[in-house]
N, C-alpha and C. Protein backbone atom coordinates (compact mmCIF):
# COMPACT_ATOMS: atom_id res chain seq x y z
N UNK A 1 0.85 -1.19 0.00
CA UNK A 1 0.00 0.00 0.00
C UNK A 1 0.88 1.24 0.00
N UNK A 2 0.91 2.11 -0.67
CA UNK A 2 1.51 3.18 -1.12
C UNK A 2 0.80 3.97 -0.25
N UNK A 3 1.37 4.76 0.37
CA UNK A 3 1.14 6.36 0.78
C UNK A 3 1.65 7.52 0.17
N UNK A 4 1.05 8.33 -0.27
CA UNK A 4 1.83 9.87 -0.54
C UNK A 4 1.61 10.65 1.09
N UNK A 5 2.75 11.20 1.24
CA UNK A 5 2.38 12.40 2.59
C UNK A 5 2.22 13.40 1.55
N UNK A 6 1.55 14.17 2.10
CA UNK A 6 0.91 15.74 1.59
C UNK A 6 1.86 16.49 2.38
N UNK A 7 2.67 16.83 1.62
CA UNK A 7 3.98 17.94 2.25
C UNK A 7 4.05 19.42 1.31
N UNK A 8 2.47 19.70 0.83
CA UNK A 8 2.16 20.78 0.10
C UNK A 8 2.33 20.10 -1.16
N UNK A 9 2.61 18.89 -1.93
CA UNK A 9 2.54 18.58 -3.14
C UNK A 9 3.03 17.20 -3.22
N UNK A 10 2.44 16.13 -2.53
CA UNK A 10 3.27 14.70 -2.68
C UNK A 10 4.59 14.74 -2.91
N UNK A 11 4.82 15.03 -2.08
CA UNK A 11 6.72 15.28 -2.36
C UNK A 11 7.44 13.66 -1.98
N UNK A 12 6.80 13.40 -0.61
CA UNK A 12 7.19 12.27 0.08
C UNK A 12 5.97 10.78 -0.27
N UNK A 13 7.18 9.68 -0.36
CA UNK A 13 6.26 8.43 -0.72
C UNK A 13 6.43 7.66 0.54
N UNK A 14 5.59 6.77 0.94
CA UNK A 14 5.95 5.64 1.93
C UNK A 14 5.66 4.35 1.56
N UNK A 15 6.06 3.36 0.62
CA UNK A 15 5.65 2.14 0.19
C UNK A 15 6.50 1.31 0.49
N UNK A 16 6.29 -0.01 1.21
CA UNK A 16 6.61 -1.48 1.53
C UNK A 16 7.21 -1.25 0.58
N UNK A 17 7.38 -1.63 -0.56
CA UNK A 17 7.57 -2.27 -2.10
C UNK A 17 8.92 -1.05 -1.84
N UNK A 18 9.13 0.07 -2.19
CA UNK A 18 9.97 0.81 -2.52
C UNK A 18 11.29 1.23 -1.16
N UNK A 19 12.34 0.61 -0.97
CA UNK A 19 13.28 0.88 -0.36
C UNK A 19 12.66 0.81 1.04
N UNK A 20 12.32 -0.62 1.54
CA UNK A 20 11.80 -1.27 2.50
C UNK A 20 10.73 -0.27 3.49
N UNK A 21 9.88 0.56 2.73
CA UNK A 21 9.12 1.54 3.08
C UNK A 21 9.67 3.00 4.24
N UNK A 22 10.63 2.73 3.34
CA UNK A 22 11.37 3.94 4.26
C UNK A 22 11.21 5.35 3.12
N UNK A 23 10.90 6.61 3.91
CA UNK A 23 10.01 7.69 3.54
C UNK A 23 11.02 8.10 1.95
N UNK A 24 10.50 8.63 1.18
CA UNK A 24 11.23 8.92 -0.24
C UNK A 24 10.80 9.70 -0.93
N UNK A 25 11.31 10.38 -1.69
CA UNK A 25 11.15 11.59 -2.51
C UNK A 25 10.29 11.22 -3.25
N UNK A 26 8.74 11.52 -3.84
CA UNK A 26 8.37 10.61 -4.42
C UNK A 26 8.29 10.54 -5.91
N UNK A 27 8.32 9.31 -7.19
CA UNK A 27 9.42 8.92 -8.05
C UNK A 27 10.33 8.98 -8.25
N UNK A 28 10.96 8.60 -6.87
CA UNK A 28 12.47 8.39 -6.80
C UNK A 28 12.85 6.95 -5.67
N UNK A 29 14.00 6.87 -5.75
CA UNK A 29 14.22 5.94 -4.93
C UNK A 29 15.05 6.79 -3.40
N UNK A 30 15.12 7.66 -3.74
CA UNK A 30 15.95 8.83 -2.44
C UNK A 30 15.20 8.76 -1.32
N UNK A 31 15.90 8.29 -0.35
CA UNK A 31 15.75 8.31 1.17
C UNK A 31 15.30 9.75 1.55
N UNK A 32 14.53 10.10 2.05
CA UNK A 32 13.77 11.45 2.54
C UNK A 32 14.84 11.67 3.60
N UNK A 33 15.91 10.83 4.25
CA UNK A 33 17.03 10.57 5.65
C UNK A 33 18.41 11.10 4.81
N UNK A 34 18.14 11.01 3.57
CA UNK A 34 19.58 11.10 3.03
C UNK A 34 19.88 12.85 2.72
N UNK A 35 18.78 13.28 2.65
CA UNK A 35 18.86 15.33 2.08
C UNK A 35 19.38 15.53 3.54
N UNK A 36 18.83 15.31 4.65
CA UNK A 36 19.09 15.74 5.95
C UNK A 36 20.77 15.04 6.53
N UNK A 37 20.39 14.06 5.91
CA UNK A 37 22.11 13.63 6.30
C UNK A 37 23.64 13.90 5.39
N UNK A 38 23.10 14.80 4.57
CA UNK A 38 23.63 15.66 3.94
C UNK A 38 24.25 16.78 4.22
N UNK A 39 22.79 17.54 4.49
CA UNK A 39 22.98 18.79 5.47
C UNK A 39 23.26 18.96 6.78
N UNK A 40 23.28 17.91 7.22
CA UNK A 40 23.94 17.25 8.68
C UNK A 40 25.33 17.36 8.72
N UNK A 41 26.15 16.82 7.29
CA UNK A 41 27.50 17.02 6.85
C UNK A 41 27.74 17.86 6.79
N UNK A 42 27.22 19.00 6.64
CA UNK A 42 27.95 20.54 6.32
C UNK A 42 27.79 20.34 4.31
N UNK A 43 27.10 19.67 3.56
CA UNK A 43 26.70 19.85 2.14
C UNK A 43 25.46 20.75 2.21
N UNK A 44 26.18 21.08 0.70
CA UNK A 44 24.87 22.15 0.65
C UNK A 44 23.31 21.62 -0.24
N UNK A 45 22.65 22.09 -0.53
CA UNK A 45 21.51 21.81 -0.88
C UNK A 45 21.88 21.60 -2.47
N UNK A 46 22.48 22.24 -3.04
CA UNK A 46 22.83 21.77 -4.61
C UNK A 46 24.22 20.81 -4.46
N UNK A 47 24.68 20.70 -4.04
CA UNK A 47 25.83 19.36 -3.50
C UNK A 47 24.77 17.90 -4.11
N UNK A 48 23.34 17.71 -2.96
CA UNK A 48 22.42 17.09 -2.77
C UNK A 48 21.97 16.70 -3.91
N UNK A 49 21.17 17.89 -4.34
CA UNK A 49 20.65 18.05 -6.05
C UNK A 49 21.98 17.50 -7.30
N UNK A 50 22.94 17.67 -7.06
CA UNK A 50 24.14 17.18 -7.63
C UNK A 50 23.55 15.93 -8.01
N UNK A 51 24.18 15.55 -6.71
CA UNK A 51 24.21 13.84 -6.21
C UNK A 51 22.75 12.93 -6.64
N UNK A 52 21.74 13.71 -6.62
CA UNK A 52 20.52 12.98 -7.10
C UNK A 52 19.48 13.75 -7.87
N UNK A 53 20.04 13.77 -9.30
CA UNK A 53 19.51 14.32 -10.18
C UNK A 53 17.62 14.08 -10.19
N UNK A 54 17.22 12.90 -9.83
CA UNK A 54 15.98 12.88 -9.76
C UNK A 54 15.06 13.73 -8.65
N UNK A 55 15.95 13.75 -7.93
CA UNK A 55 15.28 14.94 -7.10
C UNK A 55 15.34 16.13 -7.39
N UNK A 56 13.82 16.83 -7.34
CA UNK A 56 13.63 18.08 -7.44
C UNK A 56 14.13 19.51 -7.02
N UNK A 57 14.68 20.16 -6.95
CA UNK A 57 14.55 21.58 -6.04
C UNK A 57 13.51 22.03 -5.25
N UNK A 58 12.18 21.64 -6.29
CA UNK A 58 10.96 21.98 -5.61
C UNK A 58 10.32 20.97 -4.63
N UNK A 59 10.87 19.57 -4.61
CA UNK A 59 10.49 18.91 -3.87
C UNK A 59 11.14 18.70 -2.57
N UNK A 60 12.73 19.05 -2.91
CA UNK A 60 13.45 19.23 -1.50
C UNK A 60 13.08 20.36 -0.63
N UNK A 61 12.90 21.44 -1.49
CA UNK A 61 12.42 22.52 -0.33
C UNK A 61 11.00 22.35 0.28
N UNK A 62 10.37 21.67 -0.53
CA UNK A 62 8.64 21.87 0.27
C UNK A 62 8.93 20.70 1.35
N UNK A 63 9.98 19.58 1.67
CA UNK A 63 10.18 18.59 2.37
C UNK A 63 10.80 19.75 3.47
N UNK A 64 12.02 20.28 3.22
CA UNK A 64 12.54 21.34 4.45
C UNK A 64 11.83 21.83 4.92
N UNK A 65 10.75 22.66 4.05
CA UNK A 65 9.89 23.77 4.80
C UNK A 65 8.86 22.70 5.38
N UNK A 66 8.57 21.75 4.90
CA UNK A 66 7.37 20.78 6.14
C UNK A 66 8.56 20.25 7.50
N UNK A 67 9.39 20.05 7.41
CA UNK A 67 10.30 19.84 8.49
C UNK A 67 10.29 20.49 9.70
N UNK A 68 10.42 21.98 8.86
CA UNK A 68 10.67 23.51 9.76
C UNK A 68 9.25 23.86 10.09
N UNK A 69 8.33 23.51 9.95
CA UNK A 69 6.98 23.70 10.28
C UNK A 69 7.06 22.76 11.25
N UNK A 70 7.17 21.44 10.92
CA UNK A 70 6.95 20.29 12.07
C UNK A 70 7.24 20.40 13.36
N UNK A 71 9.27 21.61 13.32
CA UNK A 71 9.58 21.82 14.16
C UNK A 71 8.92 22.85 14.74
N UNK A 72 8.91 23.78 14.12
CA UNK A 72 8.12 25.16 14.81
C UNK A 72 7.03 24.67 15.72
N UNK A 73 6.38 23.73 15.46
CA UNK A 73 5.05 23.20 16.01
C UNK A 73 4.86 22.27 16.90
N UNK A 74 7.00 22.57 16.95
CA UNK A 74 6.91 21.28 18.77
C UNK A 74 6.75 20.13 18.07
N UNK A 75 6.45 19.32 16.55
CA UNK A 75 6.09 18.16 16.73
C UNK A 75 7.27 16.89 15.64
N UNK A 76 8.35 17.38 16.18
CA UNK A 76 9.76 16.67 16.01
C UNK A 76 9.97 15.57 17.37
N UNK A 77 10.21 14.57 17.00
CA UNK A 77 10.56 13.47 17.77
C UNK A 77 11.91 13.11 18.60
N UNK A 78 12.14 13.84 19.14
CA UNK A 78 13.51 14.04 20.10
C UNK A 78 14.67 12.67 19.79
């Protein structure tokens, strides 16, 4: 069973079937864990985009900005 999250435009997928249902850019195979563990490194956001041409610009940022909302809203998982 496929999920899209609504992150302002199906950005993010969650399917069993696709990279053992771990969250993903969606039509892509990119770990939604891997942009952040990126920028975790000190890479920059086009470093990222480099590295995985299938990912969007527009889909990485509407994933950040749902992040930075999540956080603003207290509802990040310590």
């Amino acid at each position: 069973m496929c999920q899209n999250h609504n992150t302002q435009n199906q950005s993010v997928t969650i399917d069993p079937e696709i990279m053992s249902g771990a969250p993903v850019f969606t039509g892509t195979r990119v770990p939604i864990q891997t942009l952040f563990d990126y920028l975790m490194d000190g890479c920059s956001l086009s470093e990222f985009l480099d590295n995985f041409p299938t990912v969007s610009y527009e889909a990485a940022l509407k994933v950040l900005a749902y992040a930075a909302q999540r956080a603003a809203n207290g509802k990040v998982a310590a």
